[in-house]
N, C-alpha and C. Protein backbone atom coordinates (compact mmCIF):
# COMPACT_ATOMS: atom_id res chain seq x y z
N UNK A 1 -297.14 124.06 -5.07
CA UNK A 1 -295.89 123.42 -5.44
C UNK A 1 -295.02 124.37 -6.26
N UNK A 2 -293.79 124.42 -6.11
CA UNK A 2 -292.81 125.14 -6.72
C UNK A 2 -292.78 124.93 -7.88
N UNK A 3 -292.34 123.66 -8.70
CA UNK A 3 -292.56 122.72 -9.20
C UNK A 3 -293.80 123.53 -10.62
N UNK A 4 -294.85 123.47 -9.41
CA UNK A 4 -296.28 123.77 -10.94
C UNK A 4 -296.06 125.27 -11.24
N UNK A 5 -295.53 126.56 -10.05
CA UNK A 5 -295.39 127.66 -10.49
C UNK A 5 -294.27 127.86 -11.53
N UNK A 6 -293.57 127.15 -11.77
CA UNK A 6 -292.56 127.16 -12.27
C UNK A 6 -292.54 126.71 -13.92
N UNK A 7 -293.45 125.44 -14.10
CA UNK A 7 -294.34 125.16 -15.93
C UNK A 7 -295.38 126.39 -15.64
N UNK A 8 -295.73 126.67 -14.90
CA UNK A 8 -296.87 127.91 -15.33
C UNK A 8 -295.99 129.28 -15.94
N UNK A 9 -294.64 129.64 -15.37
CA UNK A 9 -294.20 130.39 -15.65
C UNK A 9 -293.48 130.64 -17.01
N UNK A 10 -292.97 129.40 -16.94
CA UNK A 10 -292.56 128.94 -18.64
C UNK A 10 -293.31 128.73 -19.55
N UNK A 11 -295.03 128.51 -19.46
CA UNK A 11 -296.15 128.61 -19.72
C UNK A 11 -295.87 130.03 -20.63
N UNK A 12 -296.08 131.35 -20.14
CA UNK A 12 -296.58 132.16 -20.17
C UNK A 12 -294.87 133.11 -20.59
N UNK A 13 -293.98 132.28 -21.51
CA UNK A 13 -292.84 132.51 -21.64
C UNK A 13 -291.97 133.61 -20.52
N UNK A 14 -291.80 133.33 -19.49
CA UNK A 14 -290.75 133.73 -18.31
C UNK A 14 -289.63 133.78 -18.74
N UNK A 15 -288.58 134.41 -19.17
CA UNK A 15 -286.97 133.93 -19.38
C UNK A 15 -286.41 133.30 -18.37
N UNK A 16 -286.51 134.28 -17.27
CA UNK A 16 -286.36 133.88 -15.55
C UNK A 16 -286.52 132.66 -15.44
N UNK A 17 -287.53 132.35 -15.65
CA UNK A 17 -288.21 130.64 -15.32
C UNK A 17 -287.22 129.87 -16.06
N UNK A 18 -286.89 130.36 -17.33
CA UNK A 18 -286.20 129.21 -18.15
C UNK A 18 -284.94 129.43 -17.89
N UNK A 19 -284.55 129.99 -17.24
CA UNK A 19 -283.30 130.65 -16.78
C UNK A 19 -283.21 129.43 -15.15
N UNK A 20 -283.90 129.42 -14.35
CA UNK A 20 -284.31 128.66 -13.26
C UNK A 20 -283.99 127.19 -13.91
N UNK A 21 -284.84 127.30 -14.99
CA UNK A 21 -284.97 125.54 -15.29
C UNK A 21 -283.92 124.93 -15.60
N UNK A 22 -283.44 125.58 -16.81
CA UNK A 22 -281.77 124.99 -17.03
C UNK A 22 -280.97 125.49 -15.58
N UNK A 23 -280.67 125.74 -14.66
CA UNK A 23 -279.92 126.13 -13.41
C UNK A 23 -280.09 124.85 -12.97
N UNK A 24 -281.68 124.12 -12.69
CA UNK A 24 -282.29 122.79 -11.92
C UNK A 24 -281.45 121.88 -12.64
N UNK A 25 -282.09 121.56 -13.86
CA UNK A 25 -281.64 120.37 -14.70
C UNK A 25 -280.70 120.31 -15.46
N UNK A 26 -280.35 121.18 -15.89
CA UNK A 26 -279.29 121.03 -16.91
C UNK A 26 -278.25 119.97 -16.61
N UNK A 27 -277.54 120.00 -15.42
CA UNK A 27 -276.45 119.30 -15.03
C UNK A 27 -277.20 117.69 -15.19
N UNK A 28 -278.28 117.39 -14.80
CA UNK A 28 -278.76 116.18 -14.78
C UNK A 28 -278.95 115.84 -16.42
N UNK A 29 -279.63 116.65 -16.55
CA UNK A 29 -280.02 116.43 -18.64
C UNK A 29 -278.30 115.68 -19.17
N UNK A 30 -277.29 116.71 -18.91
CA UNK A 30 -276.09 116.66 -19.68
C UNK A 30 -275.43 115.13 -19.38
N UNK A 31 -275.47 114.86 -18.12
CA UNK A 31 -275.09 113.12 -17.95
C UNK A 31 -275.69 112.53 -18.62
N UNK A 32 -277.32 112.62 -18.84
CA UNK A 32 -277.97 111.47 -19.23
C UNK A 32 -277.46 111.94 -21.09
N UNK A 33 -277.37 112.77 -21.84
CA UNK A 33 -277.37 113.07 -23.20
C UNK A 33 -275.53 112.50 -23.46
N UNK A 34 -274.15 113.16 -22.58
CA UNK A 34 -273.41 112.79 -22.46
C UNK A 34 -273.10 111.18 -22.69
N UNK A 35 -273.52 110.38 -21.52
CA UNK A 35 -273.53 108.82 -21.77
C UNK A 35 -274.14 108.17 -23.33
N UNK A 36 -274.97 109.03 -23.60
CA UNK A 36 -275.24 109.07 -24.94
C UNK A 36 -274.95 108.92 -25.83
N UNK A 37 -273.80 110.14 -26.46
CA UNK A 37 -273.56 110.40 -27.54
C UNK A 37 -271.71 110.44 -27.10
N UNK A 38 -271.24 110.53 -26.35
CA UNK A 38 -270.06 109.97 -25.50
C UNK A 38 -269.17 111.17 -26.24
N UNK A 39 -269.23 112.26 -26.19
CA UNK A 39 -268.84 113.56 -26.63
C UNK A 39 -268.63 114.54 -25.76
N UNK A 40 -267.92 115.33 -25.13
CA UNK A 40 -268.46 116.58 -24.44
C UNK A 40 -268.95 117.87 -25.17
N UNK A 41 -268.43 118.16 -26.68
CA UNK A 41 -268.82 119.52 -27.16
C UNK A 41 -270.03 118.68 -28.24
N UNK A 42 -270.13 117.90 -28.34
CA UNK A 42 -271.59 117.59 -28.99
C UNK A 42 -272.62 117.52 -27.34
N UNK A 43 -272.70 116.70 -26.69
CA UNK A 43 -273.15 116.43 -25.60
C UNK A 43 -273.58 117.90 -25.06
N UNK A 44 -273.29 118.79 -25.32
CA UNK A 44 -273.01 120.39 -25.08
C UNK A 44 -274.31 121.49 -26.03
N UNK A 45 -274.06 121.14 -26.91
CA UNK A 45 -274.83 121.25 -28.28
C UNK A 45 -276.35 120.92 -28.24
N UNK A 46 -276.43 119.45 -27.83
CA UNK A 46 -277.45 118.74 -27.82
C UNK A 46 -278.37 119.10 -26.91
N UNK A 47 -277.11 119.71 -25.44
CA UNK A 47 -278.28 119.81 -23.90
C UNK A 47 -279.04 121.36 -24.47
N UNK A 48 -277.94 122.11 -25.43
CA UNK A 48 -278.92 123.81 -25.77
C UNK A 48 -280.05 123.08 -26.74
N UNK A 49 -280.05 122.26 -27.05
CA UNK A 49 -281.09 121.63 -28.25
C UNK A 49 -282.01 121.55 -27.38
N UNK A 50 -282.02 120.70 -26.23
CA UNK A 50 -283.21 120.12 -25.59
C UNK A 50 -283.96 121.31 -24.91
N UNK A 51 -282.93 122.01 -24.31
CA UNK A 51 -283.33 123.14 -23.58
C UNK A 51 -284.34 124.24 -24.43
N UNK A 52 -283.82 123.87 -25.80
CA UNK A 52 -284.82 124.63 -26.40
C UNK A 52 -286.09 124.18 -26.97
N UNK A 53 -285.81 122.81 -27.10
CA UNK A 53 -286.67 122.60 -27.69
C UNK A 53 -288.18 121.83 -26.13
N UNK A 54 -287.95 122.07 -24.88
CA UNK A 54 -288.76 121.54 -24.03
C UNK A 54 -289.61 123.60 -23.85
N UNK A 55 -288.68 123.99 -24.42
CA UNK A 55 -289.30 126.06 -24.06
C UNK A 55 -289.89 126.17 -25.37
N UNK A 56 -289.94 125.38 -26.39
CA UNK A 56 -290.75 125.97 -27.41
C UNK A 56 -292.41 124.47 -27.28
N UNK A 57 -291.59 123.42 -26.52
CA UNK A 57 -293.03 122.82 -26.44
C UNK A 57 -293.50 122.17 -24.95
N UNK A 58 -293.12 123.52 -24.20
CA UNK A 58 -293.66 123.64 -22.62
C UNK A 58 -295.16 123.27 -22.42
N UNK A 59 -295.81 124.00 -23.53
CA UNK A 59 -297.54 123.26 -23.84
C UNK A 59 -297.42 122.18 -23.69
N UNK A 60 -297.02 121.75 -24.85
CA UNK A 60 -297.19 119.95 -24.66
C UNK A 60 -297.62 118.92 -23.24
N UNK A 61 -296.05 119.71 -22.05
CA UNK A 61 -296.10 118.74 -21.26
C UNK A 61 -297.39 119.07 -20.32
N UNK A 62 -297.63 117.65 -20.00
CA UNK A 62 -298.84 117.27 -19.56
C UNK A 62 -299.12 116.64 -18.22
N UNK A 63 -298.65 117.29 -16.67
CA UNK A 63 -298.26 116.78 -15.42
C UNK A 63 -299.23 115.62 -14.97
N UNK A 64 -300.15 115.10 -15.42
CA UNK A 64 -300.90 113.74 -15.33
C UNK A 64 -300.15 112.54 -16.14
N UNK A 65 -299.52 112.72 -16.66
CA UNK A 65 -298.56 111.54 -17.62
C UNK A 65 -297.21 111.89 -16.89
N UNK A 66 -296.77 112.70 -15.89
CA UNK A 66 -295.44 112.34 -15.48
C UNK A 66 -294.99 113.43 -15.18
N UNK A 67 -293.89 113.51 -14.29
CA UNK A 67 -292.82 114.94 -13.89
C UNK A 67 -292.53 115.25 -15.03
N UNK A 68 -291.91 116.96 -14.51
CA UNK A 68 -291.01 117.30 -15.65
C UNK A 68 -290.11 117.28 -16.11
N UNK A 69 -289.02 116.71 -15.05
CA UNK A 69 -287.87 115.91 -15.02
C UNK A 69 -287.65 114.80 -16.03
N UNK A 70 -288.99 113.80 -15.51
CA UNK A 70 -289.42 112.78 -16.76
C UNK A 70 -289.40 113.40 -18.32
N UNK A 71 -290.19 114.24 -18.45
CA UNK A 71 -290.54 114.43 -19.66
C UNK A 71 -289.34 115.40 -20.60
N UNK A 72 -288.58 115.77 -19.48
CA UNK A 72 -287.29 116.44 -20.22
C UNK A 72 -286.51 115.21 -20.33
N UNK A 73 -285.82 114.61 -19.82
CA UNK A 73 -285.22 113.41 -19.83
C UNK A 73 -285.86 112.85 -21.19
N UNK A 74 -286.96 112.14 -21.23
CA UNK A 74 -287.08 111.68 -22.53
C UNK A 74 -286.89 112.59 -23.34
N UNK A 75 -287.61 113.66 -23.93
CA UNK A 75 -286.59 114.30 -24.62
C UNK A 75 -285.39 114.52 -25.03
N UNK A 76 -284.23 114.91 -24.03
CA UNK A 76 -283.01 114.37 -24.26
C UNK A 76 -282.50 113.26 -24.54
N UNK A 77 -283.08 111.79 -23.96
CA UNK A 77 -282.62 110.70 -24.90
C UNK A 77 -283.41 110.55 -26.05
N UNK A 78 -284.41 111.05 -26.37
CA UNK A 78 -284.71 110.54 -28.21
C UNK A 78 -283.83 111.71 -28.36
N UNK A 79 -283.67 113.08 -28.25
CA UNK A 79 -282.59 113.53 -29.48
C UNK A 79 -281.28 113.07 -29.66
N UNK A 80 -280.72 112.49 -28.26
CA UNK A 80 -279.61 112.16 -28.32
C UNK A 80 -279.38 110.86 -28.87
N UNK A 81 -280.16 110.13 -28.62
CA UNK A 81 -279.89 109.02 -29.75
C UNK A 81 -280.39 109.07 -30.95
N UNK A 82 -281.04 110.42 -31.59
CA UNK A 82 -281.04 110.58 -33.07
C UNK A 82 -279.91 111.01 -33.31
N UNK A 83 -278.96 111.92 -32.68
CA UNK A 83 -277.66 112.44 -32.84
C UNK A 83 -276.94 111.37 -33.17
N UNK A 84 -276.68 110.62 -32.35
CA UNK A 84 -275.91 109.23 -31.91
C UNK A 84 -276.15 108.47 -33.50
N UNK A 85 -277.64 108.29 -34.15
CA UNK A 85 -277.50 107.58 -35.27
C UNK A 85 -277.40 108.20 -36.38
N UNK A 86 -277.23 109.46 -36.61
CA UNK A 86 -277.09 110.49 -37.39
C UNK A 86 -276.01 110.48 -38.79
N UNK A 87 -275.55 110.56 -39.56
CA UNK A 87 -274.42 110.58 -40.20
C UNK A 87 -273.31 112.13 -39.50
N UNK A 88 -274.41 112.28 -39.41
CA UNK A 88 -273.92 113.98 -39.04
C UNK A 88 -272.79 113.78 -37.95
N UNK A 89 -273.13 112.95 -36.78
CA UNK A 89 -272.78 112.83 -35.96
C UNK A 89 -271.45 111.95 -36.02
N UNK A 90 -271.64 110.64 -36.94
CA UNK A 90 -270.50 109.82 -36.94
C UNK A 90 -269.34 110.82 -37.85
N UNK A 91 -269.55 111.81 -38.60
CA UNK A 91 -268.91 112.52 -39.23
C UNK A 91 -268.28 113.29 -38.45
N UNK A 92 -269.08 113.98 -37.74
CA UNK A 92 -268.35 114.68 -35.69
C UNK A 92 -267.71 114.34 -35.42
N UNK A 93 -267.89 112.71 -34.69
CA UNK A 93 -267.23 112.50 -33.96
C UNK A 93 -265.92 111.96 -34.14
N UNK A 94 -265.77 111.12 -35.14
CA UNK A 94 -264.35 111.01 -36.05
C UNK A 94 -263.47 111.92 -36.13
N UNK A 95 -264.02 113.24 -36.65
CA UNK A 95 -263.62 114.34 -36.98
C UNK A 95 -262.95 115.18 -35.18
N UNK A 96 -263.90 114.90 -34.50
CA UNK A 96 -262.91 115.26 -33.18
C UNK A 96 -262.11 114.58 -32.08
N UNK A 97 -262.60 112.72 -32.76
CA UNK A 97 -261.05 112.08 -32.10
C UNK A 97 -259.90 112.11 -33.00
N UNK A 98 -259.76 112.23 -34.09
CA UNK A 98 -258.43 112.91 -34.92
C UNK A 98 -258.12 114.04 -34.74
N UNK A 99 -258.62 114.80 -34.22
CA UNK A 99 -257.58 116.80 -33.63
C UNK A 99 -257.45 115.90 -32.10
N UNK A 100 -258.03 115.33 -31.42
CA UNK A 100 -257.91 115.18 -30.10
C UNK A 100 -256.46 114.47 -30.08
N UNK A 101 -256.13 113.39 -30.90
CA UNK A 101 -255.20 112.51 -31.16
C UNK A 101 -253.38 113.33 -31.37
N UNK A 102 -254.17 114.28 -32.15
CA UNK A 102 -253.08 115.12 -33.15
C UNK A 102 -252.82 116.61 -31.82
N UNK A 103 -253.67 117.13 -31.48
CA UNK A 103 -253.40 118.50 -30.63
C UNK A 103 -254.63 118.24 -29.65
N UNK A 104 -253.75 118.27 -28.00
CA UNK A 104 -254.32 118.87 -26.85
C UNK A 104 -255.34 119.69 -26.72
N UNK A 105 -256.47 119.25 -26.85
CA UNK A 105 -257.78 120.46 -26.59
C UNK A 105 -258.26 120.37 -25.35
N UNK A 106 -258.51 121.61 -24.56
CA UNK A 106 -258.80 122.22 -23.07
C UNK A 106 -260.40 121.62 -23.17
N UNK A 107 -260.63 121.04 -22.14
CA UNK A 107 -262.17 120.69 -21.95
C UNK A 107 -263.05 121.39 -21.21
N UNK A 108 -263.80 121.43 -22.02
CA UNK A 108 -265.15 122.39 -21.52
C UNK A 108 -266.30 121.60 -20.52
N UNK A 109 -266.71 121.58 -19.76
CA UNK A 109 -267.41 120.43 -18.56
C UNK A 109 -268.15 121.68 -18.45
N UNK A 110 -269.66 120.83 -18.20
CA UNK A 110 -270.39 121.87 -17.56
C UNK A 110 -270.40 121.74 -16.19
N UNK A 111 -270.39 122.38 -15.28
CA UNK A 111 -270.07 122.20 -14.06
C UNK A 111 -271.63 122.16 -12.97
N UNK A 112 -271.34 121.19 -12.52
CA UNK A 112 -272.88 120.45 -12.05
C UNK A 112 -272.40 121.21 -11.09
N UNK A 113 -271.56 121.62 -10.13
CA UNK A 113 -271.52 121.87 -8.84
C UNK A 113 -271.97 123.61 -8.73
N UNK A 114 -271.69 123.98 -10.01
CA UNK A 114 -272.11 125.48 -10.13
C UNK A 114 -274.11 125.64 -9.84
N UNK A 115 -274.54 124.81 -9.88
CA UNK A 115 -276.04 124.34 -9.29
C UNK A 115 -276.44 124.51 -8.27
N UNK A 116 -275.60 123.52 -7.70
CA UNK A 116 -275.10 123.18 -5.74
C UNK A 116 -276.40 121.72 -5.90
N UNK A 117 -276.30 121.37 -7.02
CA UNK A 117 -277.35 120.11 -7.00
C UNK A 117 -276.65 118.66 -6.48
N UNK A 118 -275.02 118.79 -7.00
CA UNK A 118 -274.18 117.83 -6.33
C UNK A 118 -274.10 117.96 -4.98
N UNK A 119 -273.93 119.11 -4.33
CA UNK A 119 -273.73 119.46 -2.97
C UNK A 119 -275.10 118.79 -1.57
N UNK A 120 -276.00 119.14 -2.39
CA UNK A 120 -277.53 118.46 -2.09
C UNK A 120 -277.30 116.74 -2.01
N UNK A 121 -277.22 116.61 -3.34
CA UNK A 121 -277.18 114.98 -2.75
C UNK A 121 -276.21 113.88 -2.29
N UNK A 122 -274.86 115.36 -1.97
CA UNK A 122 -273.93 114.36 -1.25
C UNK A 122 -274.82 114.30 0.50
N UNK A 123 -275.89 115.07 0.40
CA UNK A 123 -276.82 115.19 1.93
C UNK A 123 -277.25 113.41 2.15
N UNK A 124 -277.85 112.90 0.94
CA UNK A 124 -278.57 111.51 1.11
C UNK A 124 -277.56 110.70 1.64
N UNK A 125 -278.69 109.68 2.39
CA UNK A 125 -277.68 108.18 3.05
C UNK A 125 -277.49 107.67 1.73
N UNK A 126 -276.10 107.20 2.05
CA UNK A 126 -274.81 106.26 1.08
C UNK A 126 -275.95 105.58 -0.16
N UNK A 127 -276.92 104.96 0.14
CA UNK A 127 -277.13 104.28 -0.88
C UNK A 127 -278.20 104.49 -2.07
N UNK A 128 -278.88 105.46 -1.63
CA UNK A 128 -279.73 106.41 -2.25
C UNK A 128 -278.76 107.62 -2.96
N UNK A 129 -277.80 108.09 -2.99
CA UNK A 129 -277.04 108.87 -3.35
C UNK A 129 -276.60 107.92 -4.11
N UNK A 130 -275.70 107.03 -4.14
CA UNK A 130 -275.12 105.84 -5.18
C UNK A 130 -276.25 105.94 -6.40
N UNK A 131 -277.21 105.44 -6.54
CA UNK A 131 -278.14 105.65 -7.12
C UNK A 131 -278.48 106.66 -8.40
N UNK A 132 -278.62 107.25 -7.30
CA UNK A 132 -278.84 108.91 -8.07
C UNK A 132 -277.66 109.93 -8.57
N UNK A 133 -276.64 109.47 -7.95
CA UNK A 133 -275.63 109.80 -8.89
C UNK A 133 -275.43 109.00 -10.13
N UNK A 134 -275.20 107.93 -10.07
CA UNK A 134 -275.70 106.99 -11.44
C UNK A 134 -276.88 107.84 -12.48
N UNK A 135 -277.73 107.42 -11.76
CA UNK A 135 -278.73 107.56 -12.88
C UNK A 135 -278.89 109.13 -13.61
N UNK A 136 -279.09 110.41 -12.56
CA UNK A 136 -278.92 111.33 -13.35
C UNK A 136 -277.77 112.27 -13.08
N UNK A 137 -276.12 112.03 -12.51
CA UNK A 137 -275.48 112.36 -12.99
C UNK A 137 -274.59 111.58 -14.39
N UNK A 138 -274.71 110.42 -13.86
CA UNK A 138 -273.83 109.53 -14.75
C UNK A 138 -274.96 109.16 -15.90
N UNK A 139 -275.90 109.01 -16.21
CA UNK A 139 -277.12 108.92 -17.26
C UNK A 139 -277.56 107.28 -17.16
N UNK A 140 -276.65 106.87 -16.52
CA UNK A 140 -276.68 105.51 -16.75
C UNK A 140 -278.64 104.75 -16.29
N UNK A 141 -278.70 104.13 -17.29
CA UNK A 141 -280.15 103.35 -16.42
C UNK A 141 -280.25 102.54 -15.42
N UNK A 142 -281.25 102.06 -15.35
CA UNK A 142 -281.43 101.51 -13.87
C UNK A 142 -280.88 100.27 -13.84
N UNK A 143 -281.24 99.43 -15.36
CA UNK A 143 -280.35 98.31 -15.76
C UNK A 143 -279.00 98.25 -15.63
N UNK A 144 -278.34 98.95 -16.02
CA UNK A 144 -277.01 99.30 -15.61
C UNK A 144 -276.27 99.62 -14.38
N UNK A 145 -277.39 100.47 -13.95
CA UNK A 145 -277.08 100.56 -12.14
C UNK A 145 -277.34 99.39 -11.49
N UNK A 146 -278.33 98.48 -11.83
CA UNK A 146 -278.63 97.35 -11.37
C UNK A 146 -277.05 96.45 -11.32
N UNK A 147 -276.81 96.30 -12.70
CA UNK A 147 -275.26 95.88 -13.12
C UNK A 147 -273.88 95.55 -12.27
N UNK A 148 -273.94 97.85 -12.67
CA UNK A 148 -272.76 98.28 -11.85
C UNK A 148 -272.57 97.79 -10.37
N UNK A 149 -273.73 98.26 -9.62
CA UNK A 149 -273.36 98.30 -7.88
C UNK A 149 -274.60 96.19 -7.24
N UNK A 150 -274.35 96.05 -8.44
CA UNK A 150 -274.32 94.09 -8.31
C UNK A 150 -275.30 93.91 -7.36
N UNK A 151 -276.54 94.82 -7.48
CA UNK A 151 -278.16 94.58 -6.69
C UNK A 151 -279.37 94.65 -7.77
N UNK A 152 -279.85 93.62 -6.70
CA UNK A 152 -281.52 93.96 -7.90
C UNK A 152 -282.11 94.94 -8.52
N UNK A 153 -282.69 94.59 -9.70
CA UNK A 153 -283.01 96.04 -10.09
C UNK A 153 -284.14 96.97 -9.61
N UNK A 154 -285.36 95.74 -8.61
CA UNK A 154 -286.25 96.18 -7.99
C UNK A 154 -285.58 97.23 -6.85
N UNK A 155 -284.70 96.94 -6.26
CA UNK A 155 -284.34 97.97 -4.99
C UNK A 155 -283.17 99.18 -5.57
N UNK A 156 -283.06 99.05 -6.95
CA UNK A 156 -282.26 100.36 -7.61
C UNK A 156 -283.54 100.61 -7.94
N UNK A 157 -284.68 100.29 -8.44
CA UNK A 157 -286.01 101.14 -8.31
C UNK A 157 -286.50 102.28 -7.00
N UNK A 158 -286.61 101.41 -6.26
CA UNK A 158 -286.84 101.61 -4.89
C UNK A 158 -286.09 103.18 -4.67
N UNK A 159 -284.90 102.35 -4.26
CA UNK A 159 -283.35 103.58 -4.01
C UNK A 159 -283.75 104.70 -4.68
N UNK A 160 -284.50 104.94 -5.96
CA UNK A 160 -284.35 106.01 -7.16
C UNK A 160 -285.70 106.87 -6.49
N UNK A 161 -286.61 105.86 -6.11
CA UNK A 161 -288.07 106.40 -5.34
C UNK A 161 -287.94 107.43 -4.43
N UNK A 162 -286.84 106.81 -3.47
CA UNK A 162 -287.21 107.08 -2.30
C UNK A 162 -285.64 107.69 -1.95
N UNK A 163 -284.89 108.19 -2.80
CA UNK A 163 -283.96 108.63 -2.89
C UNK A 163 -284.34 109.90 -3.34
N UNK A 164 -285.25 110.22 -4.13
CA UNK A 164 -285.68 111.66 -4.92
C UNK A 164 -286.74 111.85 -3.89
N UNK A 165 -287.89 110.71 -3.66
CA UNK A 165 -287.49 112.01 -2.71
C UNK A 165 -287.81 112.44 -1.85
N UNK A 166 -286.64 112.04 -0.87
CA UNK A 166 -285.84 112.57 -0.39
C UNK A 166 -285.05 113.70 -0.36
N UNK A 167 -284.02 113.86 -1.69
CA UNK A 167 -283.99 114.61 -2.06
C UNK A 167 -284.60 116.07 -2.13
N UNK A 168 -286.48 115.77 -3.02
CA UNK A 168 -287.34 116.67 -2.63
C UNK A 168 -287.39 117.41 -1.65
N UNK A 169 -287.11 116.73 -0.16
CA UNK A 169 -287.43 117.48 0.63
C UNK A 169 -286.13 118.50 1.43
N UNK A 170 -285.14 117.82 0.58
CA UNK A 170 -283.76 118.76 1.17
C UNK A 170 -283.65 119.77 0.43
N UNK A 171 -284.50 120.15 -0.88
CA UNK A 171 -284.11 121.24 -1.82
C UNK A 171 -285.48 122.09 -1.02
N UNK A 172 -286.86 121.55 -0.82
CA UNK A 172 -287.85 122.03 -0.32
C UNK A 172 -287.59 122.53 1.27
């Protein structure tokens, strides 16, 4: 699996590898931390946080308890909702809807398409793509996707299953 050479490599500190990894996920991490903390230059901040902090505890993860997708993802939402309850943060973010209010600032987006990970899953049928754009471009949960596109949440389960992958096999 690509996949296991790839924690083995970051294992055994690779830059390359971690260089690879943020290329994979990053764009996915940043929706889910984004919806978060509802910021783009904190949201920004936070994804170099995670990124560093999943390369300093690559040991940790443990591929019998879950992907690595999974286990970065959680990561990014507990930091991001420690950010989110932070003082630090409500002090931020105040602080940058008053210049936003007062002077025009140019936005910085990380660009998912620079990946070609968007390009990939405009490949999936319509409703498996719905899905998965939700969930890890837009961060949104499954509850919410359930919500948004007004279907059960068992078959936005499903969709997320068998939508990745799917997926899997168009990047493979």
């Amino acid at each position: 699996m690509e996949q296991d050479r790839l924690i083995l490599r970051l294992k055994k500190g690779d830059k390359a590898a971690m260089e690879l990894l943020y290329e994979r996920y990053s764009g996915i991490l940043y929706g889910t931390i984004l919806k978060i903390v509802k910021s783009e230059p904190l949201a920004q901040d936070v994804l170099q946080e995670v990124i560093v902090k999943v390369w300093q505890n690559i040991d940790r993860y443990d591929a019998q308890k879950g992907r690595l997708l999974s286990w970065m993802l959680r990561i990014a939402r507990n930091r991001s909702i420690d950010v989110y309850r932070s003082n630090a943060y409500k002090h931020q973010y105040h602080k940058t809807n008053s210049l936003e209010q007062g002077v025009e600032i140019g936005k910085t987006e990380l660009n998912v398409n620079t990946i070609g990970l968007k390009e990939i899953v405009k490949q999936l049928p319509e409703d498996y793509r719905k899905v998965i754009e939700l969930a890890y471009f837009g961060g949104y949960t499954q509850v919410e996707i359930a919500e948004e596109l007004n279907i059960p949440l068992g078959t936005v389960k499903s969709r997320v299953r068998i939508g990745l992958r799917e997926l899997r096999k168009l990047v493979n």
